[in-house]
PDB file of N, CA and C in Angstrom:
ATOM      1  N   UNK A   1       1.221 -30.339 -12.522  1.00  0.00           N
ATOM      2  CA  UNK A   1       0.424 -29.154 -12.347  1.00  0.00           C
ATOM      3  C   UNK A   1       1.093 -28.012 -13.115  1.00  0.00           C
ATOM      4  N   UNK A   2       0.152 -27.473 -13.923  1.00  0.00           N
ATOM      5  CA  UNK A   2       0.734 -26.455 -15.055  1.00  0.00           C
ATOM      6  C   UNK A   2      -0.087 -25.103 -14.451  1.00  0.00           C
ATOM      7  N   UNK A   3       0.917 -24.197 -13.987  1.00  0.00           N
ATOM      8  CA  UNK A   3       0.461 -22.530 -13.420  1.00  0.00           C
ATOM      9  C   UNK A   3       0.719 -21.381 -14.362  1.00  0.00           C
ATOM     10  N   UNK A   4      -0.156 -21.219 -15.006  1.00  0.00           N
ATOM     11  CA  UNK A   4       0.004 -20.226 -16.246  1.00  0.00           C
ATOM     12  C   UNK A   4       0.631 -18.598 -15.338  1.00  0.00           C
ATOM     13  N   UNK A   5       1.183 -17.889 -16.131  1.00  0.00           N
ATOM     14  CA  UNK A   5       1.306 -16.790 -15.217  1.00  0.00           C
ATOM     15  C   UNK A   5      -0.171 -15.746 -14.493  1.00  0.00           C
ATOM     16  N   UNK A   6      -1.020 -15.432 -15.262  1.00  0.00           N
ATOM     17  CA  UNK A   6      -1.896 -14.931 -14.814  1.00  0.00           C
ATOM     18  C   UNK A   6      -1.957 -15.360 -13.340  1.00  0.00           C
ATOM     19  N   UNK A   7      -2.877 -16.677 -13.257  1.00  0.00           N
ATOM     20  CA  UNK A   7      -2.370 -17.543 -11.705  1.00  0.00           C
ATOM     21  C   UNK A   7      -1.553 -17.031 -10.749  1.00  0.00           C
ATOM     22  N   UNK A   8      -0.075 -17.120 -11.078  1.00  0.00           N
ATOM     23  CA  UNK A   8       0.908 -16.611 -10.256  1.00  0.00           C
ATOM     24  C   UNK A   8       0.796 -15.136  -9.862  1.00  0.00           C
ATOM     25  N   UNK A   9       0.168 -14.266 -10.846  1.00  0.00           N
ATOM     26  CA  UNK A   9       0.213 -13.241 -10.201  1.00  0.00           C
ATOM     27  C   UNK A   9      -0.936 -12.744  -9.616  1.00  0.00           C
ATOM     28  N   UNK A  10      -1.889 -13.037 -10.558  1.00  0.00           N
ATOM     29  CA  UNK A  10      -3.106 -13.284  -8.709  1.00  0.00           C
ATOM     30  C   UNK A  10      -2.909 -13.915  -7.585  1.00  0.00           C
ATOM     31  N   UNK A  11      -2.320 -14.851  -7.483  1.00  0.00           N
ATOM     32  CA  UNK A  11      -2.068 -15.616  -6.107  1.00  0.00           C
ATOM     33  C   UNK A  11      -1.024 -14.491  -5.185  1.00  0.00           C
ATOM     34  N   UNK A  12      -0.138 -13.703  -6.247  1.00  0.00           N
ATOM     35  CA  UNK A  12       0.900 -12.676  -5.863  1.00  0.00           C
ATOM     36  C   UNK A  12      -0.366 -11.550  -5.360  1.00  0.00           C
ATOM     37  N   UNK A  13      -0.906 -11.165  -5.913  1.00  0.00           N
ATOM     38  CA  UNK A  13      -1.823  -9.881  -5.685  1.00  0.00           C
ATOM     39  C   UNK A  13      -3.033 -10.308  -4.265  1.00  0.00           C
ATOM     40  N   UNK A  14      -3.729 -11.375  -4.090  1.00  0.00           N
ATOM     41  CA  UNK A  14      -4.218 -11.938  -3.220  1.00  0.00           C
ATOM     42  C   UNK A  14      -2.987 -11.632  -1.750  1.00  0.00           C
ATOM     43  N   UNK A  15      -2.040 -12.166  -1.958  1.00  0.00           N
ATOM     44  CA  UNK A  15      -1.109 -12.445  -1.109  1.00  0.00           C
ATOM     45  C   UNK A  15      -0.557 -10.913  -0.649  1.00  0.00           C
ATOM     46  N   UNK A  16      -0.074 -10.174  -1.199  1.00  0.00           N
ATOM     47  CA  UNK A  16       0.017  -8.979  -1.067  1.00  0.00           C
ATOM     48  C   UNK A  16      -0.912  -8.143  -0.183  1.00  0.00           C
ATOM     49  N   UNK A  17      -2.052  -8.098  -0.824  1.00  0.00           N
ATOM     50  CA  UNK A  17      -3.389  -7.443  -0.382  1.00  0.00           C
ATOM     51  C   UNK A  17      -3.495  -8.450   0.845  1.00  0.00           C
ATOM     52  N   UNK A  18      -3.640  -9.127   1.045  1.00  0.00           N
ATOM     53  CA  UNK A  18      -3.545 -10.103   2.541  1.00  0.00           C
ATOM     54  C   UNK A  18      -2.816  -9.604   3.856  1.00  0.00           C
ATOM     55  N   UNK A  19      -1.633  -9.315   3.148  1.00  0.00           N
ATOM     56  CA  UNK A  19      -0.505  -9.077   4.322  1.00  0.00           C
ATOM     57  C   UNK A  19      -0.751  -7.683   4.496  1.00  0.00           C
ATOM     58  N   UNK A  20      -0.675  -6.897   3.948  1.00  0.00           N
ATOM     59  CA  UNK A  20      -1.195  -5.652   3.722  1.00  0.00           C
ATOM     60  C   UNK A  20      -2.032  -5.049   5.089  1.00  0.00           C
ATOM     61  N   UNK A  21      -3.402  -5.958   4.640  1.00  0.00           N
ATOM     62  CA  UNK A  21      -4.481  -5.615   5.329  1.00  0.00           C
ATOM     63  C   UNK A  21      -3.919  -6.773   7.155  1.00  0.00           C
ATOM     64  N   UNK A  22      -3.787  -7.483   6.767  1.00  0.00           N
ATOM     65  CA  UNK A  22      -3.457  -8.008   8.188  1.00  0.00           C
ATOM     66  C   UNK A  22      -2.243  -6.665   9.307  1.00  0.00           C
ATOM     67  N   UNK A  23      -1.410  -6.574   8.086  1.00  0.00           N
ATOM     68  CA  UNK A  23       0.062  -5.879   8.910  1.00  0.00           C
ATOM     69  C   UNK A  23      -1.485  -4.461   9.149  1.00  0.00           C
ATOM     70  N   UNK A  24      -2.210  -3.663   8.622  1.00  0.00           N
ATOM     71  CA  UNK A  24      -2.958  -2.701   8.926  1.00  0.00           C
ATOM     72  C   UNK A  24      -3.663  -2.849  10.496  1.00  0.00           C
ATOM     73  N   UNK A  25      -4.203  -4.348  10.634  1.00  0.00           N
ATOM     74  CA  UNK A  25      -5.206  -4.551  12.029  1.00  0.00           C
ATOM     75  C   UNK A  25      -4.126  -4.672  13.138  1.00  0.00           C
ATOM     76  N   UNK A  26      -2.660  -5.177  12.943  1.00  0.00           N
ATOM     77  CA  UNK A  26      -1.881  -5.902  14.256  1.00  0.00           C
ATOM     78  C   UNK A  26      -1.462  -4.579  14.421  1.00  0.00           C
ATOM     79  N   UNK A  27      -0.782  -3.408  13.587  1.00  0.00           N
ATOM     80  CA  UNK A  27      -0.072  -2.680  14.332  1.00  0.00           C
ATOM     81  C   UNK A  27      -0.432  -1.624  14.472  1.00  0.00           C
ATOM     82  N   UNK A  28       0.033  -0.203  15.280  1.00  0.00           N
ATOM     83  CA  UNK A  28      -0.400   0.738  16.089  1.00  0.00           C
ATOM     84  C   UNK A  28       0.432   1.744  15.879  1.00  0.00           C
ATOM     85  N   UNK A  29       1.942   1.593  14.936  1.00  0.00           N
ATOM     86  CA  UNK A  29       2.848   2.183  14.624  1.00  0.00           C
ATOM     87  C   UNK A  29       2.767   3.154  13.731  1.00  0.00           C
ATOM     88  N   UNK A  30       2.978   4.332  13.625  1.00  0.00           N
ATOM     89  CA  UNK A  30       2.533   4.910  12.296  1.00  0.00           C
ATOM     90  C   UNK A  30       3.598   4.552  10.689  1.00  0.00           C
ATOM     91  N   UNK A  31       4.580   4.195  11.421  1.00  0.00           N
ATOM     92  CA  UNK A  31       5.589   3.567  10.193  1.00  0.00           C
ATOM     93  C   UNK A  31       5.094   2.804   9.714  1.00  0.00           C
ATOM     94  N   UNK A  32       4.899   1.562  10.766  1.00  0.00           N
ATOM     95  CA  UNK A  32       4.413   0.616   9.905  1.00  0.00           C
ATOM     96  C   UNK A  32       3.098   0.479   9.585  1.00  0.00           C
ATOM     97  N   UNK A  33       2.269   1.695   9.602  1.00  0.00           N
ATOM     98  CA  UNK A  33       1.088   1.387   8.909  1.00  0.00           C
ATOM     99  C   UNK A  33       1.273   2.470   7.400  1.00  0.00           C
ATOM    100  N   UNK A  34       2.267   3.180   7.305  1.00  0.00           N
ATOM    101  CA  UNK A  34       2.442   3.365   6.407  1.00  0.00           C
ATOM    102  C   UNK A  34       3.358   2.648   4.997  1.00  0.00           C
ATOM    103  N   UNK A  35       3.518   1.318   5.578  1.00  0.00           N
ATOM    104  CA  UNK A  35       4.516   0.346   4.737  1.00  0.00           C
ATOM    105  C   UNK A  35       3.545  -0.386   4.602  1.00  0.00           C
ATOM    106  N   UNK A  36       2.269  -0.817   5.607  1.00  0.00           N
ATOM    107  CA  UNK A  36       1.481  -1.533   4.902  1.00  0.00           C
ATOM    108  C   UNK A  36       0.811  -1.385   4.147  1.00  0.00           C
ATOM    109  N   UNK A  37       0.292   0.365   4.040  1.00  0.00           N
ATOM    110  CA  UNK A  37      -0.432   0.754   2.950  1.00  0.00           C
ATOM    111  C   UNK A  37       0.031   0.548   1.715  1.00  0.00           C
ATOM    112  N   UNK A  38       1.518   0.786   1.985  1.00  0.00           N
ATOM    113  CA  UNK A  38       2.708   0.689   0.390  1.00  0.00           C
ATOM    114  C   UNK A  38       2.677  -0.786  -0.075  1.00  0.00           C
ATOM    115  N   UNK A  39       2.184  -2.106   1.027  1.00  0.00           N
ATOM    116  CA  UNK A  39       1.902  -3.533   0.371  1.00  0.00           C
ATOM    117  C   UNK A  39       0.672  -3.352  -0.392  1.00  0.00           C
ATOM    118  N   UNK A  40       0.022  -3.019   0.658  1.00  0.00           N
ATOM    119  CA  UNK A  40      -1.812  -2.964  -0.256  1.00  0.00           C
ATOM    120  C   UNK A  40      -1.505  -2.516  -1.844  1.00  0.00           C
ATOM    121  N   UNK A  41      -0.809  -1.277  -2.052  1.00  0.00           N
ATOM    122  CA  UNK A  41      -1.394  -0.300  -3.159  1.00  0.00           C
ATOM    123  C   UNK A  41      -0.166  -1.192  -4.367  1.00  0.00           C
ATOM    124  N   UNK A  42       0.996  -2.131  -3.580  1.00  0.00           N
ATOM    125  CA  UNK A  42       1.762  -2.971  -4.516  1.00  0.00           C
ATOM    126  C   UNK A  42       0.896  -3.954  -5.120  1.00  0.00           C
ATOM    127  N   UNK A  43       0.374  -4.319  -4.469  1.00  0.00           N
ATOM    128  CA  UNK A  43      -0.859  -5.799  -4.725  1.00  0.00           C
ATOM    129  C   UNK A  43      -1.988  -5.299  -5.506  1.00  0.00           C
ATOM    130  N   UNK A  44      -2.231  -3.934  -5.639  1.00  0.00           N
ATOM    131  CA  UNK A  44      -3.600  -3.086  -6.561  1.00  0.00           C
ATOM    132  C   UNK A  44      -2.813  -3.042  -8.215  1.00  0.00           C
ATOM    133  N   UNK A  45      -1.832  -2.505  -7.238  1.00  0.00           N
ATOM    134  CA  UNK A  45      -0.657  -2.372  -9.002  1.00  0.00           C
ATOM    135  C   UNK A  45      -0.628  -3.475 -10.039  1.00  0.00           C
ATOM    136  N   UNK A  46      -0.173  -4.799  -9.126  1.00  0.00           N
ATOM    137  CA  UNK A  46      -0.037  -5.609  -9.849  1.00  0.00           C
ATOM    138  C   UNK A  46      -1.601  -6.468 -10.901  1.00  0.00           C
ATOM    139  N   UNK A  47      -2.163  -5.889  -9.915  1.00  0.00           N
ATOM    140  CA  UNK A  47      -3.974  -6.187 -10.336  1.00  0.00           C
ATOM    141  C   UNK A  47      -4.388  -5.463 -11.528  1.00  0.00           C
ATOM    142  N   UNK A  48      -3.881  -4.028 -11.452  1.00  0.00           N
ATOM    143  CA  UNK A  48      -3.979  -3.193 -12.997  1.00  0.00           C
ATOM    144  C   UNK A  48      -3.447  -3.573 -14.194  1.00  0.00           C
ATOM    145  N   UNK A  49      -2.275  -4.270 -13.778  1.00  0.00           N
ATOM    146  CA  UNK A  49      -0.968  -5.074 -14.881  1.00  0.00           C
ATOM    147  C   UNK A  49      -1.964  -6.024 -15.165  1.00  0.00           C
ATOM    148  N   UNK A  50      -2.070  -6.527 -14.584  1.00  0.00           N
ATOM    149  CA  UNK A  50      -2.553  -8.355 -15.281  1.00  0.00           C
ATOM    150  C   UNK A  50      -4.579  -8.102 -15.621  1.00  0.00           C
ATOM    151  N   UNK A  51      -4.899  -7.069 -15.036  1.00  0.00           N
ATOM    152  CA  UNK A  51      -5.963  -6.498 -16.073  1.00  0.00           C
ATOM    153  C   UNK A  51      -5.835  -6.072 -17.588  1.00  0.00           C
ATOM    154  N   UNK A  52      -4.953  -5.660 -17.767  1.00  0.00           N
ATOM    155  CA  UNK A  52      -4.530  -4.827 -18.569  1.00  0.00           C
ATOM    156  C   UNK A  52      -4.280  -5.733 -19.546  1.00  0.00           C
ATOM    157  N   UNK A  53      -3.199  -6.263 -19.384  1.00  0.00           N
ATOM    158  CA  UNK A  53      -2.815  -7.836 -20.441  1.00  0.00           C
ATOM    159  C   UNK A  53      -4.013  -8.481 -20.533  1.00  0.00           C
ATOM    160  N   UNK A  54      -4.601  -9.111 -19.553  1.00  0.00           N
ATOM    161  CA  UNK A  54      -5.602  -9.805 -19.987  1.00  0.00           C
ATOM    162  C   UNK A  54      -7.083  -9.488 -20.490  1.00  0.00           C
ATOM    163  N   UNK A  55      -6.666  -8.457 -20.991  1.00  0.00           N
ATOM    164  CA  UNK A  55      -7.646  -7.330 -22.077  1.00  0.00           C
ATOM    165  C   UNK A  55      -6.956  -7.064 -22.661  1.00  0.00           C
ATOM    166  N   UNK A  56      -6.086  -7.439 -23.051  1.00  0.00           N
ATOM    167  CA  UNK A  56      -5.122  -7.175 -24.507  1.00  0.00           C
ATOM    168  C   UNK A  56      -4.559  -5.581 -24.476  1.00  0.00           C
ATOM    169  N   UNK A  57      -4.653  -4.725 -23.013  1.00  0.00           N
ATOM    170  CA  UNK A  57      -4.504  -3.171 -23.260  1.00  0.00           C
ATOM    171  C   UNK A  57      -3.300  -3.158 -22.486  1.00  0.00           C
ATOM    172  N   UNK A  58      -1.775  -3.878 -22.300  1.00  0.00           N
ATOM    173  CA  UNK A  58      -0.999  -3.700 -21.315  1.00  0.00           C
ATOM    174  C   UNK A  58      -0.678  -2.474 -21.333  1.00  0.00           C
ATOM    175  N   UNK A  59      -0.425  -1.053 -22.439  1.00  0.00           N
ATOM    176  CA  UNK A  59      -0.282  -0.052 -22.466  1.00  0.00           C
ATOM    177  C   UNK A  59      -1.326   0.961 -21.543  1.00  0.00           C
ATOM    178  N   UNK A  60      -2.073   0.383 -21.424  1.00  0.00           N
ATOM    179  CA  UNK A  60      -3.324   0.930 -20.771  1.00  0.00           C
ATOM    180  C   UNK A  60      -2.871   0.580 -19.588  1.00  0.00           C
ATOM    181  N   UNK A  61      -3.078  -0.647 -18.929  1.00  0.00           N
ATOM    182  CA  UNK A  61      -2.622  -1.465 -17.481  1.00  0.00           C
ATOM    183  C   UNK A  61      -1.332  -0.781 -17.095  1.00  0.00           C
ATOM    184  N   UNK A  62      -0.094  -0.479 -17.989  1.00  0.00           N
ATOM    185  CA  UNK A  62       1.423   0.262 -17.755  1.00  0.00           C
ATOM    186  C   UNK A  62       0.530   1.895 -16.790  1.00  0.00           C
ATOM    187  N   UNK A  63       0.160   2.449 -17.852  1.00  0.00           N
ATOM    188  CA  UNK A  63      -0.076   3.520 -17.283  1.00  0.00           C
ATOM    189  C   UNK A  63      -0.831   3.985 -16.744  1.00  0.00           C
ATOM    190  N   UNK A  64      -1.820   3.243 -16.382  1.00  0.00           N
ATOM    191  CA  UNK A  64      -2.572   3.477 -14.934  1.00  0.00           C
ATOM    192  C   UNK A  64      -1.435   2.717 -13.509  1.00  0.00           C
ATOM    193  N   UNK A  65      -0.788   1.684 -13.852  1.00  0.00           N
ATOM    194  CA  UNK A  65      -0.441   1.546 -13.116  1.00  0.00           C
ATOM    195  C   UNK A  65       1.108   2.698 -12.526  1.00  0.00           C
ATOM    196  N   UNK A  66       1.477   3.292 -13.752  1.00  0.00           N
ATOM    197  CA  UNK A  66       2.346   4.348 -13.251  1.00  0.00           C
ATOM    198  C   UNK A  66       1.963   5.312 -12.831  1.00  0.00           C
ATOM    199  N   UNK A  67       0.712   5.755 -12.968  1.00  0.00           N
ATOM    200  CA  UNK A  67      -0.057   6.907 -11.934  1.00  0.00           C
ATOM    201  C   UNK A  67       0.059   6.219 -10.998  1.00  0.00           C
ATOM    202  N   UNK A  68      -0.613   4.957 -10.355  1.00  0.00           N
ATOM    203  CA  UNK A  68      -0.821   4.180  -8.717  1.00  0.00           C
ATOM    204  C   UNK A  68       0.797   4.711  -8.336  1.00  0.00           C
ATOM    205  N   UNK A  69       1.793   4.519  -8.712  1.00  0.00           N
ATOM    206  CA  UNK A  69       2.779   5.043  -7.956  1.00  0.00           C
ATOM    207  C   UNK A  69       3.164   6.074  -8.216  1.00  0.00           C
ATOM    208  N   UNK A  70       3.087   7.209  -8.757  1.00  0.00           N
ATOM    209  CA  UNK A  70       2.947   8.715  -8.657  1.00  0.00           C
ATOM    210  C   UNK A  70       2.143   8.895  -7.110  1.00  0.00           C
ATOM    211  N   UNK A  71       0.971   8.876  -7.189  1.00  0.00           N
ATOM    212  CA  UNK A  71      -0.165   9.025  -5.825  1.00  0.00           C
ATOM    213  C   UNK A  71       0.883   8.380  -4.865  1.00  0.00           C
ATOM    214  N   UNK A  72       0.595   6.785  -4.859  1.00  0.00           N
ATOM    215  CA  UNK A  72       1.672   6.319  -3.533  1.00  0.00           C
ATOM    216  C   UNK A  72       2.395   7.094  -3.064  1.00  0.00           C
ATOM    217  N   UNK A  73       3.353   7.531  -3.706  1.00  0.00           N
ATOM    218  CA  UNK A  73       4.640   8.017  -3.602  1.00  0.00           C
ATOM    219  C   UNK A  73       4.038   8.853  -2.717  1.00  0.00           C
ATOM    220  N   UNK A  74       3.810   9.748  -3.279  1.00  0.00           N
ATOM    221  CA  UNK A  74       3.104  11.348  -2.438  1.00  0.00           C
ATOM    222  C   UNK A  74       2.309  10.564  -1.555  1.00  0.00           C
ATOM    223  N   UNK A  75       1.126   9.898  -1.221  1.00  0.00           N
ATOM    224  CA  UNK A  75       1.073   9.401  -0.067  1.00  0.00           C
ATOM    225  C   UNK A  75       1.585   9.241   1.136  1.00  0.00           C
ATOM    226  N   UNK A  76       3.035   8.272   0.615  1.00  0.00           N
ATOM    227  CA  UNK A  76       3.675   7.888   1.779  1.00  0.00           C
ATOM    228  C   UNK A  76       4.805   8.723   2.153  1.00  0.00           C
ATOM    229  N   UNK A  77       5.022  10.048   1.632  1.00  0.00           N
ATOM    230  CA  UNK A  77       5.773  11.126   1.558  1.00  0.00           C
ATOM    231  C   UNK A  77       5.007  12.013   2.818  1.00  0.00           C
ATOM    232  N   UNK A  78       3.614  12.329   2.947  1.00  0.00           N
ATOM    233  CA  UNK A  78       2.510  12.581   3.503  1.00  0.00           C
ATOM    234  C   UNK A  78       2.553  12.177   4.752  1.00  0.00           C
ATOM    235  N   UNK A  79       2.548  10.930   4.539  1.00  0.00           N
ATOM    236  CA  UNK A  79       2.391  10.126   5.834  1.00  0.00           C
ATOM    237  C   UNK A  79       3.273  10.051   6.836  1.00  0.00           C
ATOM    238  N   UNK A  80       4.747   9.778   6.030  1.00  0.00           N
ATOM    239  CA  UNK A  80       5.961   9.825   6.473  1.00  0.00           C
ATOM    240  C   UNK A  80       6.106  11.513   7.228  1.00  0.00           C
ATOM    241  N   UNK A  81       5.530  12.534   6.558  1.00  0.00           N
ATOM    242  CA  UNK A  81       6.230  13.825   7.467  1.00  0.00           C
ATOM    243  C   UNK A  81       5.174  13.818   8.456  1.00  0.00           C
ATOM    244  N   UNK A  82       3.927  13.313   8.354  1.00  0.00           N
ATOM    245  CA  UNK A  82       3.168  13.523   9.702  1.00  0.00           C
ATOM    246  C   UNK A  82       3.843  12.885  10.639  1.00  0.00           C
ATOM    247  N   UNK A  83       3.927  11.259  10.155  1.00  0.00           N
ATOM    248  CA  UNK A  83       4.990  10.410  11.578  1.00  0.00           C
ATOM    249  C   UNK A  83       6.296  11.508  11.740  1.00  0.00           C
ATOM    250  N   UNK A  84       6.795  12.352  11.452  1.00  0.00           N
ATOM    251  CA  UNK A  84       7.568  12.721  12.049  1.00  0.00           C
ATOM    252  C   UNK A  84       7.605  13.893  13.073  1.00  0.00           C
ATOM    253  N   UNK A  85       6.577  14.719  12.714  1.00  0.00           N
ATOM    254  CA  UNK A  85       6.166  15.761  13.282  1.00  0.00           C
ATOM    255  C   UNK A  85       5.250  15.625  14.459  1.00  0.00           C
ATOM    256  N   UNK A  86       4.342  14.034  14.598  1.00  0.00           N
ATOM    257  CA  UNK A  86       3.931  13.277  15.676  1.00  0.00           C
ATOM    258  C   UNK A  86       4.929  12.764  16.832  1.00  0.00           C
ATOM    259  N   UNK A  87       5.783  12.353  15.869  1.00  0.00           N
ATOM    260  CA  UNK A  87       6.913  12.223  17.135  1.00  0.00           C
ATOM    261  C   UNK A  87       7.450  13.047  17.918  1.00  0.00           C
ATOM    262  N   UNK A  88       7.629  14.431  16.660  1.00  0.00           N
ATOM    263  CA  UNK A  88       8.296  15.669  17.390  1.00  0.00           C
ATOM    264  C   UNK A  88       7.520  16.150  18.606  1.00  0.00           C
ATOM    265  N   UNK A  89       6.151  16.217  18.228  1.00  0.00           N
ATOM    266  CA  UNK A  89       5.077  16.621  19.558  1.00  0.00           C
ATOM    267  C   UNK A  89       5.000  16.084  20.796  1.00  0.00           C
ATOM    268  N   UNK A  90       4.854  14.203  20.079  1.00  0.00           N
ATOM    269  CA  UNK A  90       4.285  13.513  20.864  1.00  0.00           C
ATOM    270  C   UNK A  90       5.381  12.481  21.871  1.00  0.00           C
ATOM    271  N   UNK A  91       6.237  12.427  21.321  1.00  0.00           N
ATOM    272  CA  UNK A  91       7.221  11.723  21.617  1.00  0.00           C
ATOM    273  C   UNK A  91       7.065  10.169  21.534  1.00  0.00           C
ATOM    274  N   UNK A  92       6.131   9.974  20.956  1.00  0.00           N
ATOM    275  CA  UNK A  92       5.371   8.876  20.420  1.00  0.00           C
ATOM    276  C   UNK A  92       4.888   8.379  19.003  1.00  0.00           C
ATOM    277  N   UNK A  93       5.181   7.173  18.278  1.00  0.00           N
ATOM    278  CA  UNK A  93       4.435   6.970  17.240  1.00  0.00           C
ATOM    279  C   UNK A  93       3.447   6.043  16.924  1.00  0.00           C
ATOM    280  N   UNK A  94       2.865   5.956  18.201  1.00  0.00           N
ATOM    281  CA  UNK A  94       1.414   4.794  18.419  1.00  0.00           C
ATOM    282  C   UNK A  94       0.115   5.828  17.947  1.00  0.00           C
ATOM    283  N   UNK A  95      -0.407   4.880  17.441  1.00  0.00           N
ATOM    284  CA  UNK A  95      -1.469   6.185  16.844  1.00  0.00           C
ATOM    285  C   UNK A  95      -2.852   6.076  17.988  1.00  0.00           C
ATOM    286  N   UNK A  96      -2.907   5.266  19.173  1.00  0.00           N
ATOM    287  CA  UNK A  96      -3.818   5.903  20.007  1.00  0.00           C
ATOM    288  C   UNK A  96      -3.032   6.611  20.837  1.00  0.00           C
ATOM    289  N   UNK A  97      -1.939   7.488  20.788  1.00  0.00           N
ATOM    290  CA  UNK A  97      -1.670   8.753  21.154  1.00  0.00           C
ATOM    291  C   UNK A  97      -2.110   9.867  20.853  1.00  0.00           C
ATOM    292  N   UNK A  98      -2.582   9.661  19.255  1.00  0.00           N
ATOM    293  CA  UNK A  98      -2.889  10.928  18.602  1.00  0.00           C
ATOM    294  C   UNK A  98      -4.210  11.293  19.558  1.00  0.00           C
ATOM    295  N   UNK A  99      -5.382  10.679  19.761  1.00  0.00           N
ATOM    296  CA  UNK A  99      -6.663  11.323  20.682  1.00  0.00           C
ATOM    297  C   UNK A  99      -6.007  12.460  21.864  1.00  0.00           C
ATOM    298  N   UNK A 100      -4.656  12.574  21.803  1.00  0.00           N
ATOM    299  CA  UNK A 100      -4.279  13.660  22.541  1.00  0.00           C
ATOM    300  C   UNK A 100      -4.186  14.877  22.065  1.00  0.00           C
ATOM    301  N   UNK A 101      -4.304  15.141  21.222  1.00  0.00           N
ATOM    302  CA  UNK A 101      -4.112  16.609  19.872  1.00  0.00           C
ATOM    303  C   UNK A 101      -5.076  16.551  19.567  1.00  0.00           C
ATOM    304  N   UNK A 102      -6.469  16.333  19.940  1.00  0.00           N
ATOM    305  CA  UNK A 102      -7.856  16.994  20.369  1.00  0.00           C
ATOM    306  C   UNK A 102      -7.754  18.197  20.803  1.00  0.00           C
ATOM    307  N   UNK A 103      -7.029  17.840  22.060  1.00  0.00           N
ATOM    308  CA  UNK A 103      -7.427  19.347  23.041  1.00  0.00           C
ATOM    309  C   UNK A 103      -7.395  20.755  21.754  1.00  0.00           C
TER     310      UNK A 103
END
């Protein structure tokens, strides 16, 4: 059995985006739903790369995919000071706590 790379890294990007979205439904944590977002948007990345090559534009695929982690970054920078300032309030980082910061 001969696995060209393309293959491998879709099966990588499938797999990624998988765990991603699974680690998103099991947990309730705000950490770790902000690490799963950081799998998802790894597994998009790698999807821009191997677009990119396989349109002959890897320069193109490079730098869209170096914006996806510019955004990330700041994303999970975002995310990260809310979980902290949730905790500070809440003393909690389950996110059906937050329906309490309604009032």
């Amino acid at each position: 059995m001969n696995l060209s790379i393309p293959v491998i890294v879709m099966a990588a990007v499938i797999g990624l985006v998988g765990i991603g979205f699974y680690c998103l439904l099991v947990t309730r944590n705000m950490i770790r739903v902000v690490v799963a977002l950081q799998i998802i948007v790894k597994g998009a990345m790698l999807a821009l790369l191997l677009a990119g090559r396989m349109r002959g534009q890897l320069a193109l695929g490079q730098s869209m995919a170096l914006t996806v982690i510019v955004a990330d970054t700041i994303v999970a920078v975002l995310g990260l000071a809310l979980a902290v300032q949730v905790k500070r309030r809440l003393g909690s980082l389950d996110l059906n706590d937050l329906s309490s910061l309604k009032r």
